[in-house]
C-alpha atoms as a PDB file:
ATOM      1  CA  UNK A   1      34.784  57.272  -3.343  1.00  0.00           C
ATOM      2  CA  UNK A   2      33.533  54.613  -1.142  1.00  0.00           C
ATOM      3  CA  UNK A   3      35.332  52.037   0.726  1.00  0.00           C
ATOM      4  CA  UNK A   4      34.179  48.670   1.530  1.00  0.00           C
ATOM      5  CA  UNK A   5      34.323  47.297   4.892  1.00  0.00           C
ATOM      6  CA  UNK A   6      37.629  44.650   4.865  1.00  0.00           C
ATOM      7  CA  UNK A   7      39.182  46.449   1.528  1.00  0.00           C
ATOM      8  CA  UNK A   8      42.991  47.236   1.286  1.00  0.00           C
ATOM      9  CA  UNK A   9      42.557  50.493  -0.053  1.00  0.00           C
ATOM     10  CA  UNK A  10      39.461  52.823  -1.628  1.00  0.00           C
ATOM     11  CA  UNK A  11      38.755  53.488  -4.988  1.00  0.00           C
ATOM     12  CA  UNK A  12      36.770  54.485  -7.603  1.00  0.00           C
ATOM     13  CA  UNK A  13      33.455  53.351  -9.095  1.00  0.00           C
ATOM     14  CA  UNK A  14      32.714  55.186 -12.690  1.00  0.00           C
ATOM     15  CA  UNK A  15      29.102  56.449 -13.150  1.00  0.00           C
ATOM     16  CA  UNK A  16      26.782  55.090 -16.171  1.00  0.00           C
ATOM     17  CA  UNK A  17      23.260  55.773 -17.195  1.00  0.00           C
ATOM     18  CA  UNK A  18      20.527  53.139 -17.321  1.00  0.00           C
ATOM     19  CA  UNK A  19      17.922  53.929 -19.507  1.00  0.00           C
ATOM     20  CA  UNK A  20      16.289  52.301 -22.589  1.00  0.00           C
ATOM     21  CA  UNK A  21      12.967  51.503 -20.890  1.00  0.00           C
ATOM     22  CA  UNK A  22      10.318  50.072 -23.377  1.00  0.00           C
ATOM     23  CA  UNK A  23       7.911  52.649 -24.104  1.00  0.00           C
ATOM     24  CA  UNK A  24       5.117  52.569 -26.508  1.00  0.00           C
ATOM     25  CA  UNK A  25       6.329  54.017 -29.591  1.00  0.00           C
ATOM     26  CA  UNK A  26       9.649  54.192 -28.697  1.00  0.00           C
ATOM     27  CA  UNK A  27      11.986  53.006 -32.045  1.00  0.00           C
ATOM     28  CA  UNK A  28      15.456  51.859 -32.465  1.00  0.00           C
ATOM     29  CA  UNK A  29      16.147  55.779 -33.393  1.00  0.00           C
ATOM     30  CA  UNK A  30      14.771  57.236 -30.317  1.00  0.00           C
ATOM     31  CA  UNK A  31      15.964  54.587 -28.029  1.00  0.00           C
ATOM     32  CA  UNK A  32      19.812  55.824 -29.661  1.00  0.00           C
ATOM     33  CA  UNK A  33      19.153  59.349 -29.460  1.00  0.00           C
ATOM     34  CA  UNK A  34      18.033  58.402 -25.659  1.00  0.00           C
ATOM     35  CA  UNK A  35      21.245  57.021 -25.009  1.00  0.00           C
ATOM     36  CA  UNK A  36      23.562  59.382 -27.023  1.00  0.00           C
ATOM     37  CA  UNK A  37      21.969  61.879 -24.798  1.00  0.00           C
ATOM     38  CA  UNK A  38      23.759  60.391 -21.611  1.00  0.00           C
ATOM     39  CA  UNK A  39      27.144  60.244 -23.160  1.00  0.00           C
ATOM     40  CA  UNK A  40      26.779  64.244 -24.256  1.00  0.00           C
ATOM     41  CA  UNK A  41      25.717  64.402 -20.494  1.00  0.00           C
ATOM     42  CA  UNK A  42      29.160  63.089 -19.264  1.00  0.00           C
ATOM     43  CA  UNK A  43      28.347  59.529 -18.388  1.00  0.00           C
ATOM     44  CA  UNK A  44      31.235  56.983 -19.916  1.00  0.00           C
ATOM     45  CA  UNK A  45      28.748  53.926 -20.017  1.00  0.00           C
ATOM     46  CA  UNK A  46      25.237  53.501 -21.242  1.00  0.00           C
ATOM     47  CA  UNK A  47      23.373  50.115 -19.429  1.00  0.00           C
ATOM     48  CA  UNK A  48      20.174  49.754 -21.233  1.00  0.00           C
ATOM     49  CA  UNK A  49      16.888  47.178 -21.137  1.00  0.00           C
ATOM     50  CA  UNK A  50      16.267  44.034 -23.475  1.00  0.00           C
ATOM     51  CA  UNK A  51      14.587  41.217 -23.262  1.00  0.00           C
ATOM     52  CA  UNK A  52      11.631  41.757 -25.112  1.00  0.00           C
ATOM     53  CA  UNK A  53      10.182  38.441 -26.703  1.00  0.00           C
ATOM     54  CA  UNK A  54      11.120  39.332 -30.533  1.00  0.00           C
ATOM     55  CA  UNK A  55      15.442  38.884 -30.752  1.00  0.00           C
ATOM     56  CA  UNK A  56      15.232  40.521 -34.310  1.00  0.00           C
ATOM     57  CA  UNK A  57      13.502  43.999 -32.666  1.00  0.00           C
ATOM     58  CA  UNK A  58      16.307  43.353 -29.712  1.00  0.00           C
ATOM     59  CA  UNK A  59      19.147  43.182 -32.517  1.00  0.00           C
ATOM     60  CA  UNK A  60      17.619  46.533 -33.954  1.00  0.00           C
ATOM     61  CA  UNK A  61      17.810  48.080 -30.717  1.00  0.00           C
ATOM     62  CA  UNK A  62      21.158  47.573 -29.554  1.00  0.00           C
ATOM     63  CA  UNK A  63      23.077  47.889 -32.996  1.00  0.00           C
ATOM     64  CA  UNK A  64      20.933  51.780 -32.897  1.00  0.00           C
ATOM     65  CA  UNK A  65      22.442  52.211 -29.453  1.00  0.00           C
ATOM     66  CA  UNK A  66      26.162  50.646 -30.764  1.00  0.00           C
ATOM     67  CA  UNK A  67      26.110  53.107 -33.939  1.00  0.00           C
ATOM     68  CA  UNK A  68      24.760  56.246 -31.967  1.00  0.00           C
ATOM     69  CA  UNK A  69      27.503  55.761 -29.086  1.00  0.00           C
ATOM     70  CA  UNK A  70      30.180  54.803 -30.757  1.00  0.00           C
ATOM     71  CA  UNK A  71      32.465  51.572 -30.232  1.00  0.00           C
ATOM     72  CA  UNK A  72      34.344  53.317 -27.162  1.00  0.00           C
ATOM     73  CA  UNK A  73      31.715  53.667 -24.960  1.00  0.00           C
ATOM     74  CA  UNK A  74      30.779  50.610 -22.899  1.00  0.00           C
ATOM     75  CA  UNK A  75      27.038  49.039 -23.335  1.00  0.00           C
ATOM     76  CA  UNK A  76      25.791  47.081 -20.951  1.00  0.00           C
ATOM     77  CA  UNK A  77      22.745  44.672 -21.016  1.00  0.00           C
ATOM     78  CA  UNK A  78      19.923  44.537 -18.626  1.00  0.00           C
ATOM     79  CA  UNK A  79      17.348  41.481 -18.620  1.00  0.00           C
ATOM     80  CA  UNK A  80      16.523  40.997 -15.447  1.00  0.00           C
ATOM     81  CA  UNK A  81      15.743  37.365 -16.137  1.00  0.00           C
ATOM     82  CA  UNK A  82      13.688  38.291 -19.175  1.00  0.00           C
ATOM     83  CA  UNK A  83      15.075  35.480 -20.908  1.00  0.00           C
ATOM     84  CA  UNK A  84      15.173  33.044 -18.361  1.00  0.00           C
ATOM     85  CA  UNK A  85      12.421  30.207 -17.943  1.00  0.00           C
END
């Protein structure tokens, strides 16, 4: 636990895994069994990368991730302005 200077009381922040990096040769399939991998690790959230310039290989990627993970595991986005102009 950590507590913030000024907060009433502590709590807790849940852990998730950040992965999903774009690597050459990396498919839809192996970017799921990537992040399957951290949920049979423990974590209870998966954050992974998008942005890449083609939405149609983006849509591939994250409904991979959605089916491997199942729908009760939270999935975050990360674009880090990849997207922005």
């Amino acid at each position: 636990m950590y507590r913030f200077p000024g907060s009433a009381s502590a709590g807790k922040a849940p852990a998730y895994a950040s992965g999903g990096y774009y690597l050459k040769d990396k498919t839809p399939a192996l970017l799921a069994d990537e992040m399957l991998g951290y949920v049979k690790a423990g974590y209870r959230a998966d954050r992974m990368k998008v942005g890449g310039p083609d939405p149609q290989q983006e849509e591939e990627r994250i409904h991979a991730v959605r089916e491997a993970i199942g729908p009760d595991i939270p999935l975050m986005l990360d674009a880090n302005n990849a997207w922005c102009e």
